[in-house]
Protein backbone atom coordinates (compact mmCIF):
# COMPACT_ATOMS: atom_id res chain seq x y z
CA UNK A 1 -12.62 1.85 -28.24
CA UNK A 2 -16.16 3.90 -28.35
CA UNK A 3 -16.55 2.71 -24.78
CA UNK A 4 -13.33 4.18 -23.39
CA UNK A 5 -14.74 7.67 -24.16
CA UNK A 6 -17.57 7.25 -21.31
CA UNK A 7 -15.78 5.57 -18.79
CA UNK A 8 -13.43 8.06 -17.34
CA UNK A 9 -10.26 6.17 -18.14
CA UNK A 10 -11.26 3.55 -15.80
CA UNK A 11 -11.29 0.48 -18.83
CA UNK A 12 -8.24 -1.71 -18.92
CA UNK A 13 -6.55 -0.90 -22.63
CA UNK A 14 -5.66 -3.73 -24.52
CA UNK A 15 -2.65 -5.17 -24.70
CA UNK A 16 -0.79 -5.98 -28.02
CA UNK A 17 0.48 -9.27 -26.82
CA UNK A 18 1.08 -10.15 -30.28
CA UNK A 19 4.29 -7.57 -30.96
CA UNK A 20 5.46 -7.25 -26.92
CA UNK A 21 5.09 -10.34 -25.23
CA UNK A 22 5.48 -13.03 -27.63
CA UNK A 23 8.81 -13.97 -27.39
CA UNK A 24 9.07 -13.48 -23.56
CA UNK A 25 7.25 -16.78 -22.64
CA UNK A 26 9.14 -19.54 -24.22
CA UNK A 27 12.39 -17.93 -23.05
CA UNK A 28 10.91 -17.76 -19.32
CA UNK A 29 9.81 -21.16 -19.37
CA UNK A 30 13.59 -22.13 -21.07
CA UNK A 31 15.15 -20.73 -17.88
CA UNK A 32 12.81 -22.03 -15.83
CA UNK A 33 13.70 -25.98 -16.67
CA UNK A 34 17.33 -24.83 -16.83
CA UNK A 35 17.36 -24.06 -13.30
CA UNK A 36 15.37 -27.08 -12.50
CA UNK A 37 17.51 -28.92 -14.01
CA UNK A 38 20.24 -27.63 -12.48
CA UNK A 39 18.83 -27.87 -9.17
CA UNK A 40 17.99 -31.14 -9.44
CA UNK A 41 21.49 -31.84 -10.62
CA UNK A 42 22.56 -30.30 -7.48
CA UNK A 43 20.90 -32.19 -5.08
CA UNK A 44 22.07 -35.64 -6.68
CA UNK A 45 25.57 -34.48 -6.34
CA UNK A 46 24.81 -33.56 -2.55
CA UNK A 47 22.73 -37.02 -2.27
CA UNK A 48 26.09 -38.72 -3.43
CA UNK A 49 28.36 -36.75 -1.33
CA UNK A 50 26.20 -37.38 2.01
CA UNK A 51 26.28 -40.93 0.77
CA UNK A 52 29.85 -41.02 1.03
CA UNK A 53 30.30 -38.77 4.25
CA UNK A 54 27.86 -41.28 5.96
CA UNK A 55 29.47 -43.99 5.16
CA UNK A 56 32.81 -43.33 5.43
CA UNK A 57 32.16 -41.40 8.60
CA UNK A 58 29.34 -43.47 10.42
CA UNK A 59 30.06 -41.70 13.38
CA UNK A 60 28.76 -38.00 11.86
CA UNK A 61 25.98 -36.17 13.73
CA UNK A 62 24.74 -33.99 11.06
CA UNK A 63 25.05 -32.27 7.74
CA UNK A 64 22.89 -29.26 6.68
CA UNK A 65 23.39 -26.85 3.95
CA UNK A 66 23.86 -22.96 5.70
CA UNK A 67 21.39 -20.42 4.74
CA UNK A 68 22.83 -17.90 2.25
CA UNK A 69 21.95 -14.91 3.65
CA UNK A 70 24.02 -16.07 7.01
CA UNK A 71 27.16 -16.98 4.62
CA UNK A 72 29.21 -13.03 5.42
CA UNK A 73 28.62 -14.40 8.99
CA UNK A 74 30.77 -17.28 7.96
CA UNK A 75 33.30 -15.60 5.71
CA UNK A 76 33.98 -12.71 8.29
CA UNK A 77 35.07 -15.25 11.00
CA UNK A 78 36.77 -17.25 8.78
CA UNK A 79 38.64 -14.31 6.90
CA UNK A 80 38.31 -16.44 3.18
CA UNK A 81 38.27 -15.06 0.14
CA UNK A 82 34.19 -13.01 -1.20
CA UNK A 83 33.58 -15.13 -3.99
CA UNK A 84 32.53 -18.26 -1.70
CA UNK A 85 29.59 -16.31 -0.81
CA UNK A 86 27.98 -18.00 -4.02
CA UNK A 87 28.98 -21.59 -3.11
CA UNK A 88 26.85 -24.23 -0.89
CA UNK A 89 28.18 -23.90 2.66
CA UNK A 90 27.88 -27.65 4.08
CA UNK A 91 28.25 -27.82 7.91
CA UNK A 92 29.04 -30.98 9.09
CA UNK A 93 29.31 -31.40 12.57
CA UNK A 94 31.05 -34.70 13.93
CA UNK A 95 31.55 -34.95 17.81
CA UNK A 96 34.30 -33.88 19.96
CA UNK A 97 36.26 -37.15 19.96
CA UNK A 98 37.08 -36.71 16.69
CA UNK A 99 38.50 -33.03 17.02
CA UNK A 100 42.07 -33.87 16.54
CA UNK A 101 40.94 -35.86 12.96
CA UNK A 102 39.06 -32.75 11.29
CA UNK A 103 42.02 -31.94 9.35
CA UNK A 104 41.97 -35.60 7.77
CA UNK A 105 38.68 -35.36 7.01
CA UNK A 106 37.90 -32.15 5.71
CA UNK A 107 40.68 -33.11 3.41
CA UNK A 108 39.31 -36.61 2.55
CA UNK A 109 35.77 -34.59 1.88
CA UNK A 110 37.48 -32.10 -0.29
CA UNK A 111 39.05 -34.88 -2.80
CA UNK A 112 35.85 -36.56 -2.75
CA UNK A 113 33.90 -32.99 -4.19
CA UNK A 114 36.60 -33.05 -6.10
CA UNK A 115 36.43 -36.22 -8.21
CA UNK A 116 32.79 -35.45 -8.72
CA UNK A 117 33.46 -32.57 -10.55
CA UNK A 118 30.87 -31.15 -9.06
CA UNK A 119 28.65 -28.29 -11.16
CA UNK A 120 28.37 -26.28 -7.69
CA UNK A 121 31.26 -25.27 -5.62
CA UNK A 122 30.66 -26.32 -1.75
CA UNK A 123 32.73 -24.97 1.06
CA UNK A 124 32.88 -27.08 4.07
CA UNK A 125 32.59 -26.33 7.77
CA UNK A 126 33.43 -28.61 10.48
CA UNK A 127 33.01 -28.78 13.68
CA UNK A 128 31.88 -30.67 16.82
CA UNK A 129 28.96 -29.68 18.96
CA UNK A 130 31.78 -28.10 21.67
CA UNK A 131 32.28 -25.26 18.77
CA UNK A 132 28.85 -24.65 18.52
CA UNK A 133 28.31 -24.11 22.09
CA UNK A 134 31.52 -22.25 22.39
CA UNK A 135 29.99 -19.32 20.10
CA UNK A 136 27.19 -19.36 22.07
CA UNK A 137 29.93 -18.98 24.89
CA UNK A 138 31.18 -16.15 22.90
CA UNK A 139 27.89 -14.42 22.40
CA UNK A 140 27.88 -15.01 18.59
CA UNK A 141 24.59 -16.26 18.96
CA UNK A 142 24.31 -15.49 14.91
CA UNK A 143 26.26 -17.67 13.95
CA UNK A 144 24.80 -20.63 16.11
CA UNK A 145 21.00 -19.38 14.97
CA UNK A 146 22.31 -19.91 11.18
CA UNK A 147 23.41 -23.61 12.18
CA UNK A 148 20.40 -24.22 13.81
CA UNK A 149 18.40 -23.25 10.44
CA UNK A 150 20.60 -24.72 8.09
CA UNK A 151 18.40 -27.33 5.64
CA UNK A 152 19.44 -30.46 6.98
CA UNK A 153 21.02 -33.56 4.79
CA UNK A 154 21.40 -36.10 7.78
CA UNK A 155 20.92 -35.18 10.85
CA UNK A 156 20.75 -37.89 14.25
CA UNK A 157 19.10 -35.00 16.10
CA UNK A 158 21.08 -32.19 17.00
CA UNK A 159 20.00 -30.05 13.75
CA UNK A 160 16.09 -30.83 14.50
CA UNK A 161 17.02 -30.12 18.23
CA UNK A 162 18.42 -26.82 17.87
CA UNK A 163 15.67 -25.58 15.23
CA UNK A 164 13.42 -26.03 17.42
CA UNK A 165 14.80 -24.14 20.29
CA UNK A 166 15.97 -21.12 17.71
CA UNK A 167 12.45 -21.16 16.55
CA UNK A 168 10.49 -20.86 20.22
CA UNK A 169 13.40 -18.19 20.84
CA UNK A 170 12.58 -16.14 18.22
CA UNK A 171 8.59 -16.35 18.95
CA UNK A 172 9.64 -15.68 22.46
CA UNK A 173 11.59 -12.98 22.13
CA UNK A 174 8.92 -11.35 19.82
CA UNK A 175 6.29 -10.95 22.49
CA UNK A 176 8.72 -10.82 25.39
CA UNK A 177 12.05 -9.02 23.89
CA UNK A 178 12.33 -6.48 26.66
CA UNK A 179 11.64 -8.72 29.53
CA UNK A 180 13.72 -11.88 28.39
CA UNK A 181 17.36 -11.94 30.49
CA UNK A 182 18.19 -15.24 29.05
CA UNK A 183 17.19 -17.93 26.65
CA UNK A 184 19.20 -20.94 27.93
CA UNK A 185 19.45 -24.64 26.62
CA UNK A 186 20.86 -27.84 28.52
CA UNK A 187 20.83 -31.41 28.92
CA UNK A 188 21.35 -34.22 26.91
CA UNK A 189 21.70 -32.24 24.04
CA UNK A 190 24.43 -29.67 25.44
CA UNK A 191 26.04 -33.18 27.17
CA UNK A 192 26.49 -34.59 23.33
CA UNK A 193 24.07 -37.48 24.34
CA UNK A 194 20.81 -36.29 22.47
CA UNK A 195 18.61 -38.22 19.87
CA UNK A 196 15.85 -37.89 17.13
CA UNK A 197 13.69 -38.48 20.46
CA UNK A 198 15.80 -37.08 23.18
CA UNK A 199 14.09 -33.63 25.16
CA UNK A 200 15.74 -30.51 24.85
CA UNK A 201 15.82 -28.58 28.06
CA UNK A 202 15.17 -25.04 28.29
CA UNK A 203 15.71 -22.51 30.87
CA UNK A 204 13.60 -18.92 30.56
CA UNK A 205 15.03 -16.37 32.91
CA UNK A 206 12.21 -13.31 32.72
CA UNK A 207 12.97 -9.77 34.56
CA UNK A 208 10.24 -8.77 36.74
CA UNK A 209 11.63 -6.44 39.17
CA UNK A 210 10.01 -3.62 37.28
CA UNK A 211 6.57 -5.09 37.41
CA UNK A 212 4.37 -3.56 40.61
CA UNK A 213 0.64 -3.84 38.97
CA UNK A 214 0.56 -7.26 39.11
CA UNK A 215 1.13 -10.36 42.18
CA UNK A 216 4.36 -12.50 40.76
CA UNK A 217 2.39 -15.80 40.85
CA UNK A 218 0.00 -14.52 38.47
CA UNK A 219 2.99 -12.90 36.19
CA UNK A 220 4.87 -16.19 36.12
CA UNK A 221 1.31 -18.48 35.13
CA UNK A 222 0.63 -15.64 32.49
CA UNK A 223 4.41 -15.84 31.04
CA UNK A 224 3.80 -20.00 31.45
CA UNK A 225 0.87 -20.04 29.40
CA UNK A 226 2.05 -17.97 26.45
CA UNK A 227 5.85 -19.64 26.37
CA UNK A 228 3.73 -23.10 26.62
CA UNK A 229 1.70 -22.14 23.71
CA UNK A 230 4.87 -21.49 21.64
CA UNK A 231 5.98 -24.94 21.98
CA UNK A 232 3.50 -26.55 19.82
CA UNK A 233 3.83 -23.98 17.10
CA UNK A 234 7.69 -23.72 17.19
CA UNK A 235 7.59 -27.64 16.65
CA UNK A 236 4.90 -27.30 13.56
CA UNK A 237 7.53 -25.09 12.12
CA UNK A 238 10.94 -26.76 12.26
CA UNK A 239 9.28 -29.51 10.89
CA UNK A 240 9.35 -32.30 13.67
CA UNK A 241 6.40 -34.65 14.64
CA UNK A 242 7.33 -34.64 18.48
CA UNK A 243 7.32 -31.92 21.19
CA UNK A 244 10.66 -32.37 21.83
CA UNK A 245 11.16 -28.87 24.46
CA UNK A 246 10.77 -28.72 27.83
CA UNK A 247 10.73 -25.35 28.48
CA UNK A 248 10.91 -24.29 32.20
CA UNK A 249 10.37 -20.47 33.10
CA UNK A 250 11.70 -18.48 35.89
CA UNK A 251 11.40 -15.27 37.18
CA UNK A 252 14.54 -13.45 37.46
CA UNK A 253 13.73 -12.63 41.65
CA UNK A 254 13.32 -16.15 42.00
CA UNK A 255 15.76 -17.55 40.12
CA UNK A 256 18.32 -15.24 42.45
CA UNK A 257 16.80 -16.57 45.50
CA UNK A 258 17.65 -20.16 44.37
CA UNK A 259 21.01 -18.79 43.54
CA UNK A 260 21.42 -17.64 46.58
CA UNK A 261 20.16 -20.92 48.53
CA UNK A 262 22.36 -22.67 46.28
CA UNK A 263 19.52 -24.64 44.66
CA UNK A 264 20.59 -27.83 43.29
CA UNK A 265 19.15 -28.00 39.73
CA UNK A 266 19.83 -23.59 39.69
CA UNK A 267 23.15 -24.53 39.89
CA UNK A 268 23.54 -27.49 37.51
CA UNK A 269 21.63 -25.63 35.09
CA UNK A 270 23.99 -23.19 35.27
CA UNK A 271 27.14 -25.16 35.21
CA UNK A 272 25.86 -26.93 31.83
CA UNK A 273 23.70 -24.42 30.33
CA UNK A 274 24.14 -22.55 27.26
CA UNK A 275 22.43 -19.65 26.33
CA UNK A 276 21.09 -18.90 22.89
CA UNK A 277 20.35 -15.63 24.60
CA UNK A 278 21.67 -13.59 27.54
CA UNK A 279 21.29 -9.69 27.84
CA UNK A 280 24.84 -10.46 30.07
CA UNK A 281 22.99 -12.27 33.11
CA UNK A 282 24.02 -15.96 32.31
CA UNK A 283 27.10 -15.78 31.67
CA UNK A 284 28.63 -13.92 34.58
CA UNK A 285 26.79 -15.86 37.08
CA UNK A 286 28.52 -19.22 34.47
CA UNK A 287 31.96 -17.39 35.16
CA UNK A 288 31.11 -16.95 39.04
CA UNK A 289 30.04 -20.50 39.29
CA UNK A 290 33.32 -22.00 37.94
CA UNK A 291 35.33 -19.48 40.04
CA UNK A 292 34.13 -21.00 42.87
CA UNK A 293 32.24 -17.72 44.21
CA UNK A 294 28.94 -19.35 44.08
CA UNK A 295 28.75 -21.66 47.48
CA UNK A 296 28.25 -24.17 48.35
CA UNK A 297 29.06 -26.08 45.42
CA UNK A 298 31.84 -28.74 44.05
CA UNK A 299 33.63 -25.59 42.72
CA UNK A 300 33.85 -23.12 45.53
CA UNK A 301 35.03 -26.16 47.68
CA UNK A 302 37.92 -26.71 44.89
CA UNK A 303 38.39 -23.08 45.11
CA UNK A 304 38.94 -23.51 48.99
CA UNK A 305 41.03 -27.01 48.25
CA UNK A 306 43.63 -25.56 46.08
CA UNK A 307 44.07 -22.29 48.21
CA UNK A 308 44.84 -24.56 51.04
CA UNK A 309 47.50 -26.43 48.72
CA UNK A 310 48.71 -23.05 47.78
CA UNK A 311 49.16 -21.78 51.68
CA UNK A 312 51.15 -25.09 52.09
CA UNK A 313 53.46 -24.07 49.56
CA UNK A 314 54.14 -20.65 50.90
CA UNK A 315 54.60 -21.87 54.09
CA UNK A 316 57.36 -24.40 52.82
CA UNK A 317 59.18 -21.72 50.76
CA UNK A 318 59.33 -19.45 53.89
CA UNK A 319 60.42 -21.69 56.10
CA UNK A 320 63.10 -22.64 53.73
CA UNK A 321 64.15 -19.16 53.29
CA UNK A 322 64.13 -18.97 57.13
CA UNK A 323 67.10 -22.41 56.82
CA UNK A 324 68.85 -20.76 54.66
């Protein structure tokens, strides 16, 4: 105490640790192996339940638990009651062949959690890899990042796939936000086909018709070399031991040109593609392709096809009205 009169206040006082804090530890560390417990209690119960999803359902693509601060995202679209906010979300996602059984077996599942009496309410969602691409469809591209970060249970490689490719997005868009038209994913994976090992094709559409200080060869290696360096670290972080992107990047003046000289792989990228970004680019040249206004392609010459069946028709009708 006789040195805390010549040192300005700086000292540290002591603490009475005997009267304040002594009965603040042991109830800490009491709490602290009751949620451990719990927790571990937890993930037995979800052990057992993917057990018996597995099993009964061989045919199951993935299960991952939702992260909880994406849950409102869930309960708004769904329109279900607030207090499921505090339960584990499963998503389970089975594929599309099986669409006209999810009623069955979201009610088998439900029994099951059921009978285990389980100490933490779950709420299920299920759905086949169509629904997920379907919100990207619908520019709900919130709800399909949450999927794609959900902690996965089992997964035969959609859940690693799409982690991935949410996680180079994001690093992406950090550097490049205001110059990225479109973040786009496609084959195997968007066909329902993909593995553990199985690529996953991206498409990078970058605008550069504002950029005059600098030749667009050397724009589009610059761009290359930065997205390329993502790759490795966006794979480090969702946790999987191969690259498993191949990310291709084009310019959005170039990309048009292909468009316009109805590039092959331009246009099958856009006929399967899915964005898990578009600033509204992707999609409208998606809606022009499958109205046929893109040409040549299989759909503008079905476009052509069915008017001709259509002028057939009309010229039938009149003539009949002209018997008559």
């Amino acid at each position: 105490s006789s040195n805390n009169s010549n040192n300005s206040g700086n000292d540290i006082p002591e603490m009475n640790l005997d009267n304040k804090y002594a009965s603040k530890p042991p109830v800490m560390a009491e709490n602290t192996e009751k949620i451990q417990k719990d927790m571990e209690k937890t993930k037995k119960e979800l052990e057992k339940l993917k057990g018996f999803i597995v099993k009964k359902y061989p045919f199951t693509q993935a299960i991952g638990i939702l992260p909880p601060q994406s849950i409102k995202l869930f309960i708004e679209e769904e329109e279900v009651p607030k207090e499921t906010e505090k339960y584990i979300h499963l998503q389970i996602i089975i594929p599309e062949e099986k669409t006209k059984d999810i009623s069955k077996i979201k009610l088998e599942i439900v029994k099951q959690i059921d009978s285990m009496k389980s100490s933490q309410k779950i709420w299920l969602h299920l759905n086949t890899p169509v629904d997920v691409w379907e919100m990207c469809m619908d520019s709900k591209f919130e709800l399909t990042s949450a999927i794609a970060m959900a902690f996965p249970l089992y997964d035969k490689g959609i859940l690693g796939a799409l982690r991935v490719a949410e996680i180079h997005k994001s690093l992406v868009l950090q550097k490049f936000e205001k110059y990225v038209v479109s973040y786009v994913i496609a084959g195997s994976l968007v066909r329902g086909e993909a593995k553990k090992t199985s690529d996953v094709d991206v498409f990078i559409v970058i605008n550069d018709t504002d950029v005059r200080r600098m030749p667009r060869l050397e724009l589009k290696e610059r761009l290359r070399g930065i997205i390329y360096q993502y790759i490795s670290e966006a794979t480090a972080l969702a946790g999987i031991k191969e690259n498993l992107l191949n990310v291709q990047v084009y310019l959005l003046t170039e990309f048009w040109e292909s468009v316009k000289d109805a590039h092959p792989v331009i246009f099958t990228f856009i006929r399967d593609g899915v964005p898990l970004y578009d600033r509204g680019t992707f999609m409208p040249w998606k809606a022009l392709l499958k109205m046929g206004k893109l040409k040549p392609s299989p759909e503008a010459i079905d476009m052509f096809m069915s008017m001709g069946d259509q002028t057939v028709k009309r010229a039938k009708r009149a003539l009949l009205d002209i018997a008559v």
